[in-house]
C-alpha atoms as a PDB file:
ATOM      1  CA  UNK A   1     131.831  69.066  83.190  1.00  0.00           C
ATOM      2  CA  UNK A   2     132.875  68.890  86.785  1.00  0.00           C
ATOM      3  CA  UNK A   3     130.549  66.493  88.251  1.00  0.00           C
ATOM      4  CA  UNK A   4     131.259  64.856  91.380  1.00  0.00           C
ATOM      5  CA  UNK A   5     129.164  61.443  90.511  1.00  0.00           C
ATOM      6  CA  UNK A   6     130.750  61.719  86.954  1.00  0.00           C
ATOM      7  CA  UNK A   7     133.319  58.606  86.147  1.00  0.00           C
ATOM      8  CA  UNK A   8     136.965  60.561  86.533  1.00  0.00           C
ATOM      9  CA  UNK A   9     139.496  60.474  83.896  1.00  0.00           C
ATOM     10  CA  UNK A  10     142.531  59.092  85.678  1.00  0.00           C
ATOM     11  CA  UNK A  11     145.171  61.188  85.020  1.00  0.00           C
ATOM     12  CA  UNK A  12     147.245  62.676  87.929  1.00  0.00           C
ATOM     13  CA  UNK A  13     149.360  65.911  87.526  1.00  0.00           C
ATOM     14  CA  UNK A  14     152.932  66.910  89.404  1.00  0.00           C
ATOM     15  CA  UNK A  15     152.460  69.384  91.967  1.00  0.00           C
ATOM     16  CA  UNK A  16     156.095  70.622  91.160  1.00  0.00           C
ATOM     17  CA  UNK A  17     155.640  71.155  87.258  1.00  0.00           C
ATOM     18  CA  UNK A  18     152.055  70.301  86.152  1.00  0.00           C
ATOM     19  CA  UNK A  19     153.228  67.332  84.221  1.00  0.00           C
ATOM     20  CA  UNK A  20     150.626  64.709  83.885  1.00  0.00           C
ATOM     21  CA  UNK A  21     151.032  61.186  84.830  1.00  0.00           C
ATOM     22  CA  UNK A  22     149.431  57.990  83.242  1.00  0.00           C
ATOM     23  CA  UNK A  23     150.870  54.638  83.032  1.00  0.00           C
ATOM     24  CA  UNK A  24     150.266  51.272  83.320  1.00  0.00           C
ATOM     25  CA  UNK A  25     150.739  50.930  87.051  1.00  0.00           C
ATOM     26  CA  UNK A  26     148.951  54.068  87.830  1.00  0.00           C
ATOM     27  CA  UNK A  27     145.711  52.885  85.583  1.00  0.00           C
ATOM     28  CA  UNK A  28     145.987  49.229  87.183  1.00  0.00           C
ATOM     29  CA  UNK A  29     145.753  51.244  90.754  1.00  0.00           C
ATOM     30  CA  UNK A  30     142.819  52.704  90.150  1.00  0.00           C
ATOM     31  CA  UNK A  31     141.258  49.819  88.464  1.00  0.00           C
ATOM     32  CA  UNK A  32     141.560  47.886  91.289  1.00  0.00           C
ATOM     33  CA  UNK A  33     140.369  50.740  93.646  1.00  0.00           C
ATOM     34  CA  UNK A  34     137.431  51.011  91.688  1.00  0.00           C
ATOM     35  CA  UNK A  35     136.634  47.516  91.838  1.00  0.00           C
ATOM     36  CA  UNK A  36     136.758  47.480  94.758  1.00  0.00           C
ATOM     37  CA  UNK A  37     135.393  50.500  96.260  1.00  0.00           C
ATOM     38  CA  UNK A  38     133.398  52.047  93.085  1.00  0.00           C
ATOM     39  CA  UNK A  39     134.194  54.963  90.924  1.00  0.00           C
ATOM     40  CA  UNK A  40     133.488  57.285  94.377  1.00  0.00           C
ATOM     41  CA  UNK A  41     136.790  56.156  95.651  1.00  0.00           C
ATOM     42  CA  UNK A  42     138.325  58.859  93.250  1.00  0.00           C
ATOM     43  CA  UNK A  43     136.835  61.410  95.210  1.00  0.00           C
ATOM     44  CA  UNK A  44     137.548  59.920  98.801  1.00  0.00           C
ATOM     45  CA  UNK A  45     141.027  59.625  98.466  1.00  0.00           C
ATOM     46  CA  UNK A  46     144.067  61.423  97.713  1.00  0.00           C
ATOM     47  CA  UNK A  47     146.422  61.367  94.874  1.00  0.00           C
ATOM     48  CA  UNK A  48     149.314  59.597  96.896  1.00  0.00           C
ATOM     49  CA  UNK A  49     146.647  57.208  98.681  1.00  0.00           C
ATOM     50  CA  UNK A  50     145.834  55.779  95.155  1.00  0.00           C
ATOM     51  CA  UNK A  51     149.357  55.705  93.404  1.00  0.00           C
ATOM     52  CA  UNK A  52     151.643  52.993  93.941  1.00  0.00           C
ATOM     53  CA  UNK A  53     154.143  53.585  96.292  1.00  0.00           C
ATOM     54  CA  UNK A  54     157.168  55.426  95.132  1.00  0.00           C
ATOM     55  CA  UNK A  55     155.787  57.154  91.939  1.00  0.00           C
ATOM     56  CA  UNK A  56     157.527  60.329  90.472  1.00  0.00           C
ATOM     57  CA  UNK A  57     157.037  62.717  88.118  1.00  0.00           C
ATOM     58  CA  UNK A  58     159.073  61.296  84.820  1.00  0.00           C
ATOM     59  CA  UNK A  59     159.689  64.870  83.833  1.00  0.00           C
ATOM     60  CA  UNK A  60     160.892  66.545  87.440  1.00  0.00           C
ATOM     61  CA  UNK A  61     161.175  63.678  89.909  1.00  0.00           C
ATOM     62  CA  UNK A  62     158.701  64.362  92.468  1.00  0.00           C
ATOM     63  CA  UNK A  63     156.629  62.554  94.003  1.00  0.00           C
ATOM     64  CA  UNK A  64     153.404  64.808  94.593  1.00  0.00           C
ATOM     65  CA  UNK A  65     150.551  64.645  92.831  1.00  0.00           C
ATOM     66  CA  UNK A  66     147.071  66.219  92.407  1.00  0.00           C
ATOM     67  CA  UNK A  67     144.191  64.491  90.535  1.00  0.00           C
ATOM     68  CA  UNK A  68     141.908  65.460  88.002  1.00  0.00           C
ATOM     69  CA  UNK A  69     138.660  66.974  88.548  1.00  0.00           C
ATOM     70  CA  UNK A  70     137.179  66.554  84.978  1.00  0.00           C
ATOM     71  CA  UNK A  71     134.719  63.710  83.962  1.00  0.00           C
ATOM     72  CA  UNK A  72     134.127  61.137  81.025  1.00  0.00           C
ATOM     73  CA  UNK A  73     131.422  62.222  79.117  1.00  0.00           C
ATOM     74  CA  UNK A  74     128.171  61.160  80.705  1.00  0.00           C
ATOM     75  CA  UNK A  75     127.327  58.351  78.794  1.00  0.00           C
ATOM     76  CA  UNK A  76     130.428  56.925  79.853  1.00  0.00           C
ATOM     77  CA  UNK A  77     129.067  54.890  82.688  1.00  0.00           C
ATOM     78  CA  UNK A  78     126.168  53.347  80.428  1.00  0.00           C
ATOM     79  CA  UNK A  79     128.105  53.281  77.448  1.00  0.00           C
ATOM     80  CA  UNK A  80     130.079  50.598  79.011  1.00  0.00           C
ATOM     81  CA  UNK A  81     127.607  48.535  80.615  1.00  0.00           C
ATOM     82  CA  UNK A  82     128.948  46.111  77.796  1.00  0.00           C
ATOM     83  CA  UNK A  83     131.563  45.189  79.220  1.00  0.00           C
ATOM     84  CA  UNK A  84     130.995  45.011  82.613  1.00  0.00           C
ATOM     85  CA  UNK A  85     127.807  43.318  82.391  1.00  0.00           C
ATOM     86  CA  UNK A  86     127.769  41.218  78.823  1.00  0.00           C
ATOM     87  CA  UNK A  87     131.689  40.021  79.979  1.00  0.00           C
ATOM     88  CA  UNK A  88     131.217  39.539  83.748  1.00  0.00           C
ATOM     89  CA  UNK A  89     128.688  36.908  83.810  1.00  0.00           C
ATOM     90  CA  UNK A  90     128.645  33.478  82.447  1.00  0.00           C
ATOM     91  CA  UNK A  91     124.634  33.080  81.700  1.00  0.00           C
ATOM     92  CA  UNK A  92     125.254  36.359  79.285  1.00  0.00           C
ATOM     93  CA  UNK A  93     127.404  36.831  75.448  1.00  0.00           C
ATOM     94  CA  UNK A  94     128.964  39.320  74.341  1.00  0.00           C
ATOM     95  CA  UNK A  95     127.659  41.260  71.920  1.00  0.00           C
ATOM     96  CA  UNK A  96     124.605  41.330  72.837  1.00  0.00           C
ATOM     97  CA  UNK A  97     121.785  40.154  70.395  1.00  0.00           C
ATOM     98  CA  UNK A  98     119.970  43.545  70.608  1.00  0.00           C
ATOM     99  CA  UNK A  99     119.928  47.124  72.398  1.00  0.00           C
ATOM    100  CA  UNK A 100     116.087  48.212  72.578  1.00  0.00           C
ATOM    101  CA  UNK A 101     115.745  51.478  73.801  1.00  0.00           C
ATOM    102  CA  UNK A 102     113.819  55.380  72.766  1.00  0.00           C
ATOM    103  CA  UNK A 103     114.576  56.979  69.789  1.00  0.00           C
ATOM    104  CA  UNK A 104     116.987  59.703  71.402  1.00  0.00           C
ATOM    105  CA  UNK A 105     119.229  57.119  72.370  1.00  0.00           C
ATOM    106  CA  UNK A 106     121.353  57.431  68.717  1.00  0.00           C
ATOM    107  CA  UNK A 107     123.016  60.179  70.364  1.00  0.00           C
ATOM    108  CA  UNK A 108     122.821  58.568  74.186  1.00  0.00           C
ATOM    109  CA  UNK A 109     123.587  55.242  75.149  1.00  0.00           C
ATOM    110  CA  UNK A 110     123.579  53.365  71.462  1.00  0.00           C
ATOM    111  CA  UNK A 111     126.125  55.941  70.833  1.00  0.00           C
ATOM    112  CA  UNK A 112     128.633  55.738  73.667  1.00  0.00           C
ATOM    113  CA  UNK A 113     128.336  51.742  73.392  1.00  0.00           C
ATOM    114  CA  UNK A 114     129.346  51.765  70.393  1.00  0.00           C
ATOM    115  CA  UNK A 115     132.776  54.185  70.566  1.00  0.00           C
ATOM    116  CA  UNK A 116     133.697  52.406  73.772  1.00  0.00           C
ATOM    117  CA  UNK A 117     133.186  49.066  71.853  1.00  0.00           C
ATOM    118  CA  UNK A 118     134.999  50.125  68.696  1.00  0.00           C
ATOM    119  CA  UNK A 119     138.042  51.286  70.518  1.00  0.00           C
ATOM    120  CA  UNK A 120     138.333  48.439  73.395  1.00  0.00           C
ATOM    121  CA  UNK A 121     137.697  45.385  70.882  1.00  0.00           C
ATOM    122  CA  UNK A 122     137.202  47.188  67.186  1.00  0.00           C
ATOM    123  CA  UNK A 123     133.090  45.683  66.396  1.00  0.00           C
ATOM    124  CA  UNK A 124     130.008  46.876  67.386  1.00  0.00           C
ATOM    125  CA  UNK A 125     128.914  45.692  71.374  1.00  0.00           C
ATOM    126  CA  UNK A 126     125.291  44.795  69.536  1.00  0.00           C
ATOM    127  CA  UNK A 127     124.363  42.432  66.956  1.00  0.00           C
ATOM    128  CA  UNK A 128     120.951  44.728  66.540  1.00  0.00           C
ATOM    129  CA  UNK A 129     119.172  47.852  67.443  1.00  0.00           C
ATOM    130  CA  UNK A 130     115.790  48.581  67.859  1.00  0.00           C
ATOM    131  CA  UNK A 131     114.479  51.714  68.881  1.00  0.00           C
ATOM    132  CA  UNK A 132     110.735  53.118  69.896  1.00  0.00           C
ATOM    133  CA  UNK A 133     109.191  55.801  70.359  1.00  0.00           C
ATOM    134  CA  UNK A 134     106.948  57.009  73.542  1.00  0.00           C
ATOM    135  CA  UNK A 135     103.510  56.429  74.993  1.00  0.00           C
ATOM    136  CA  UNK A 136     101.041  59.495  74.442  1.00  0.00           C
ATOM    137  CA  UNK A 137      97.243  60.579  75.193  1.00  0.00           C
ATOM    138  CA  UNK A 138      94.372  59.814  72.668  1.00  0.00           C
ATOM    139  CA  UNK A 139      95.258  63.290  71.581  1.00  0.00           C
ATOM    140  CA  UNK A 140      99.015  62.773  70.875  1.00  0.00           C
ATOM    141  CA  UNK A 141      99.973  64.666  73.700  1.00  0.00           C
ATOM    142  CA  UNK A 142     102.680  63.831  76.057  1.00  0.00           C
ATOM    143  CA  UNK A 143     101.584  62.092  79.342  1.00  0.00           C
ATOM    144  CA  UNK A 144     102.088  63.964  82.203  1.00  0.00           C
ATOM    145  CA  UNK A 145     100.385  64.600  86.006  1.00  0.00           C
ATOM    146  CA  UNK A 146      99.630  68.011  85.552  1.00  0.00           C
ATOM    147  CA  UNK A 147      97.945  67.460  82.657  1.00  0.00           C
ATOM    148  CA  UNK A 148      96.267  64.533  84.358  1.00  0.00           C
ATOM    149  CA  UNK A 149      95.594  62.592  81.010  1.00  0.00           C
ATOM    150  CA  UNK A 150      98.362  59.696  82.400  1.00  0.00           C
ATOM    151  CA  UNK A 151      96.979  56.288  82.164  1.00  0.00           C
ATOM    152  CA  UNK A 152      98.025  53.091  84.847  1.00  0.00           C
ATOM    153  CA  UNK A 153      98.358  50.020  83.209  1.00  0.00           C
ATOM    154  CA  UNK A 154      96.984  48.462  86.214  1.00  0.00           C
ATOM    155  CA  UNK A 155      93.477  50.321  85.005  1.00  0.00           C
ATOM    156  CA  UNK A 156      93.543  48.673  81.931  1.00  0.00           C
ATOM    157  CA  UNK A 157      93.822  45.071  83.472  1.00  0.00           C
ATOM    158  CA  UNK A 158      91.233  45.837  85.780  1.00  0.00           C
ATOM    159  CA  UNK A 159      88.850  47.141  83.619  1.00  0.00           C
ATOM    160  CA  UNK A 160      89.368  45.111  80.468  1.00  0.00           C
ATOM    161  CA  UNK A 161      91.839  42.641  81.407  1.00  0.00           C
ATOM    162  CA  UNK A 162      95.838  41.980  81.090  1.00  0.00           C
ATOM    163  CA  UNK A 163      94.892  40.516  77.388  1.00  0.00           C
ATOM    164  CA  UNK A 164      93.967  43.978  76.368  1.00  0.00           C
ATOM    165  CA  UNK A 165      96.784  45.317  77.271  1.00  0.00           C
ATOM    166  CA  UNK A 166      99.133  42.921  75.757  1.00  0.00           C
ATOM    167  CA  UNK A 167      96.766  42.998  72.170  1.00  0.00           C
ATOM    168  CA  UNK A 168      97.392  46.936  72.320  1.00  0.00           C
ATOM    169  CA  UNK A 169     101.409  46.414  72.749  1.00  0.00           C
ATOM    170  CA  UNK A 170     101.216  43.453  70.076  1.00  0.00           C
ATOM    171  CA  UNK A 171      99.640  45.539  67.589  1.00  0.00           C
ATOM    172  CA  UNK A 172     100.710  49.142  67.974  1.00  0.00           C
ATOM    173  CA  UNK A 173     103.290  50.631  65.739  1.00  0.00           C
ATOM    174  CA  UNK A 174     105.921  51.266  68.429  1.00  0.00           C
ATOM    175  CA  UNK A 175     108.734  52.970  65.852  1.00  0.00           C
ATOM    176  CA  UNK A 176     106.236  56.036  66.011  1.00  0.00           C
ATOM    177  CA  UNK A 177     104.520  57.693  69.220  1.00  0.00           C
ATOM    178  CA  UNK A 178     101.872  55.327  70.947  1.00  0.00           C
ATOM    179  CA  UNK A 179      98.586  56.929  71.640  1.00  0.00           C
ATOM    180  CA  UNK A 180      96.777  55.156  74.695  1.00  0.00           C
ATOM    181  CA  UNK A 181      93.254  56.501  75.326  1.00  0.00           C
ATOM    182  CA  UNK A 182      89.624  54.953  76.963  1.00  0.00           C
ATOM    183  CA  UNK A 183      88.768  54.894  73.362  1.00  0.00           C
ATOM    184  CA  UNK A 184      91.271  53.459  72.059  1.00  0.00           C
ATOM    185  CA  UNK A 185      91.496  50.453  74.868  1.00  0.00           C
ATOM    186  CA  UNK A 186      87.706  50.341  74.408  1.00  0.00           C
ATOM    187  CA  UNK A 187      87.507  49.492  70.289  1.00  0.00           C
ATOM    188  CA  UNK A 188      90.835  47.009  70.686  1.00  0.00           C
ATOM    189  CA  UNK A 189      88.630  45.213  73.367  1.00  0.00           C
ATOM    190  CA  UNK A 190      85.745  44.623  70.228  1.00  0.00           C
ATOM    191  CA  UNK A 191      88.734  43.213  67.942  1.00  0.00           C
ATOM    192  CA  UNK A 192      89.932  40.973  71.532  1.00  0.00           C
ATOM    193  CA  UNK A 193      85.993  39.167  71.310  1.00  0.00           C
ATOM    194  CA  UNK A 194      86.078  39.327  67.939  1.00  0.00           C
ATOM    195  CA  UNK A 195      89.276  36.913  68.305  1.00  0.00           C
ATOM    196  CA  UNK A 196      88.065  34.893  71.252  1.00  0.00           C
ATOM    197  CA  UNK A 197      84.467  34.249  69.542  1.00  0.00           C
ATOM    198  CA  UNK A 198      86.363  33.178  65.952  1.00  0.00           C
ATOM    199  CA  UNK A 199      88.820  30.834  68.488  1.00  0.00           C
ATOM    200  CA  UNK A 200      86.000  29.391  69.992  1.00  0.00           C
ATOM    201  CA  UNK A 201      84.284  28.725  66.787  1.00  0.00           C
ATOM    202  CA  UNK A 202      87.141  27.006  65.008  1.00  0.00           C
ATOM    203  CA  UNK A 203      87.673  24.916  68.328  1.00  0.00           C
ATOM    204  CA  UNK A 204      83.825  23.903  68.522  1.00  0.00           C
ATOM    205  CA  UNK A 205      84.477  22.129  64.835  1.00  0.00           C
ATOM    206  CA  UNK A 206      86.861  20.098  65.970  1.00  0.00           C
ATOM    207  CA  UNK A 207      84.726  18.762  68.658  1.00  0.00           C
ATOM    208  CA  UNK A 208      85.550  14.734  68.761  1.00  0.00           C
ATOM    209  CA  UNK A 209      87.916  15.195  65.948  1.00  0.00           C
ATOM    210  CA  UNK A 210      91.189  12.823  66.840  1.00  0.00           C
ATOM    211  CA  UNK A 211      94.068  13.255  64.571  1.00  0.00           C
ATOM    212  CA  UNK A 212      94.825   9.433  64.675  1.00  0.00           C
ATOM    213  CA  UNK A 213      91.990   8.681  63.055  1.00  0.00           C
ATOM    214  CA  UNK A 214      90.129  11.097  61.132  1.00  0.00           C
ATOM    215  CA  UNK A 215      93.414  12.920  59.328  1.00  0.00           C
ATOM    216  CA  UNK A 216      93.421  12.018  55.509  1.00  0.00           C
ATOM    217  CA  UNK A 217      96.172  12.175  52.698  1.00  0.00           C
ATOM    218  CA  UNK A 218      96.496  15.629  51.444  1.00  0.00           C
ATOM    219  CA  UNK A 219      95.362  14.106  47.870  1.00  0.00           C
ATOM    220  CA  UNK A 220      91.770  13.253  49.803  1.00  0.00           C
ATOM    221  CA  UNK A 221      91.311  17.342  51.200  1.00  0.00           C
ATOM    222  CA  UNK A 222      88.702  18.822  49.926  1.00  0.00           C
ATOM    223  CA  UNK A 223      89.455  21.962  47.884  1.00  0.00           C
ATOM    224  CA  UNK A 224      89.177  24.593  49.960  1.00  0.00           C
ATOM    225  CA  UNK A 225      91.019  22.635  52.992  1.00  0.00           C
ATOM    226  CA  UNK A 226      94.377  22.135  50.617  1.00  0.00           C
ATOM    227  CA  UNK A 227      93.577  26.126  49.717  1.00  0.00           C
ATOM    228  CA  UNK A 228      93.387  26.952  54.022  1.00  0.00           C
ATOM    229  CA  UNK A 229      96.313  24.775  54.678  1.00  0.00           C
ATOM    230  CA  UNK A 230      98.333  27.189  51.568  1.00  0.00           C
ATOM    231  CA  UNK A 231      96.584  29.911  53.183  1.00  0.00           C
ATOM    232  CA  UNK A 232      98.376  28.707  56.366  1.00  0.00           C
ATOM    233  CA  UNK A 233     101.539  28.109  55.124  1.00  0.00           C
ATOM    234  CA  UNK A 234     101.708  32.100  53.430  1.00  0.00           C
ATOM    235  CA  UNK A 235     100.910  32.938  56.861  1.00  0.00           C
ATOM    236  CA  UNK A 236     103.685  31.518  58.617  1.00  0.00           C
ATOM    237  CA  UNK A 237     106.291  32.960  55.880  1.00  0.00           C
ATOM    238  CA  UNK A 238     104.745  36.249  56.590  1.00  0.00           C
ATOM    239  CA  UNK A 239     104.663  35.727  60.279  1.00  0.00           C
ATOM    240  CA  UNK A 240     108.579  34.790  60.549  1.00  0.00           C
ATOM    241  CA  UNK A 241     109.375  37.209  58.357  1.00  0.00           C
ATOM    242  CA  UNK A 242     108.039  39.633  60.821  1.00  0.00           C
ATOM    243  CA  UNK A 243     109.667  38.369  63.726  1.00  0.00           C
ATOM    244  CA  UNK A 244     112.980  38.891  61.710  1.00  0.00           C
ATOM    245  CA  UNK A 245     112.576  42.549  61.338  1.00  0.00           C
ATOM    246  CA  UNK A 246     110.452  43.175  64.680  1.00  0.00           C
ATOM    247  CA  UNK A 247     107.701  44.053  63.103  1.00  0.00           C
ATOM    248  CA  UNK A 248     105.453  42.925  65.575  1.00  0.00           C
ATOM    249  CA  UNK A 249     101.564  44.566  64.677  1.00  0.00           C
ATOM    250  CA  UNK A 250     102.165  43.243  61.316  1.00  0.00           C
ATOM    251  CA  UNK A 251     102.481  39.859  63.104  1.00  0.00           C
END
């Protein structure tokens, strides 16, 4: 693909022969053209303008060039976000912990991360992957304006609340498509009161109660206090478990 915002392969031919030049020196000039000026500078400048000084063809000895007008793939330019992102600043690690991005993204970005990762420092740039699929109607179909069935998140909050909105991300199955509908925004805010009102309840019996004083041995619980407290423990196993595997609506 010739694409004029496309990262260049940097490869210079002879105008005398059509011999192709790459080296050291001639990579480290463009490196440090491109740091300095961006990937663009390929495109603003000529072939002797980037070259050190005094290059020649190795095969015929002279000393004009033409560059190449082919691209990297595509994905080039986020496929290597890795490395100059994760390795140019000190508050980030390289790899990263996890890539989170759309299912398509296998052949995309996850993709290109990973070859230019393999062949630059032979592991993976990512310790994880997680991957999701998209936001749809009631109906399952794709949001869209001319359809007119898109939904603002800012209509949500101001109708129901931000909670609402962040109970319908917490408990929707995001590796599939995620329906988002009146309806649907409408039942989860039932379950939301249904969550505040048990909240509230639990909190009104411990009204007065002061750890300090009124805790007792576990050998002294009642019953079905040492059964809520097992009951509690299951749930925390089941809960970290989730976070492990992201498998947050099971949470």
């Amino acid at each position: 693909r010739q694409r004029l915002w496309g990262v260049p392969i940097p490869i210079f031919y002879c105008e005398e022969c059509g011999e192709f030049h790459i080296d050291e020196q001639s990579v480290k000039a463009v490196s440090d053209l491109f740091r300095k000026e961006g990937s663009d500078a390929w495109w603003t400048h000529e072939a002797e303008e980037i070259l050190p000084k005094g290059t020649k063809c190795k095969k015929c000895g002279c000393e004009k060039f033409r560059k190449e007008t082919d691209i990297m793939d595509v994905w080039f330019d986020s496929g290597s976000s890795h490395a100059a992102v994760l390795m140019e600043r000190p508050n980030l690690r390289w790899p990263a912990d996890l890539y989170l991005e759309g299912a398509d993204q296998y052949r995309g970005w996850f993709q290109s991360s990973l070859l230019t990762s393999i062949a630059w420092r032979g592991k993976a740039p990512y310790k994880a992957v997680v991957t999701h699929g998209w936001v749809v109607d009631g109906q399952g179909r794709k949001m869209s304006k001319s359809l007119g069935n898109g939904i603002l998140p800012q209509e949500i909050v101001d109708k129901y609340g931000a909670d609402i909105l962040r109970l319908w991300v917490a408990s929707s199955d995001y590796t599939v498509d995620v329906r988002a509908g009146k309806n649907i925004f409408k039942q989860l805010s039932e379950a939301y009161r249904k969550i505040r009102n048990t909240a509230r309840f639990i909190l009104g019996n411990l009204d007065g109660f002061d750890p300090n004083t009124d805790c007792v041995a576990d050998d002294q619980l009642q019953e079905i206090d040492r059964w809520a407290l097992a009951a509690l423990d299951d749930l925390i196993v089941n809960t970290s478990a989730g976070y492990a595997v992201y498998d947050f609506n099971k949470i």
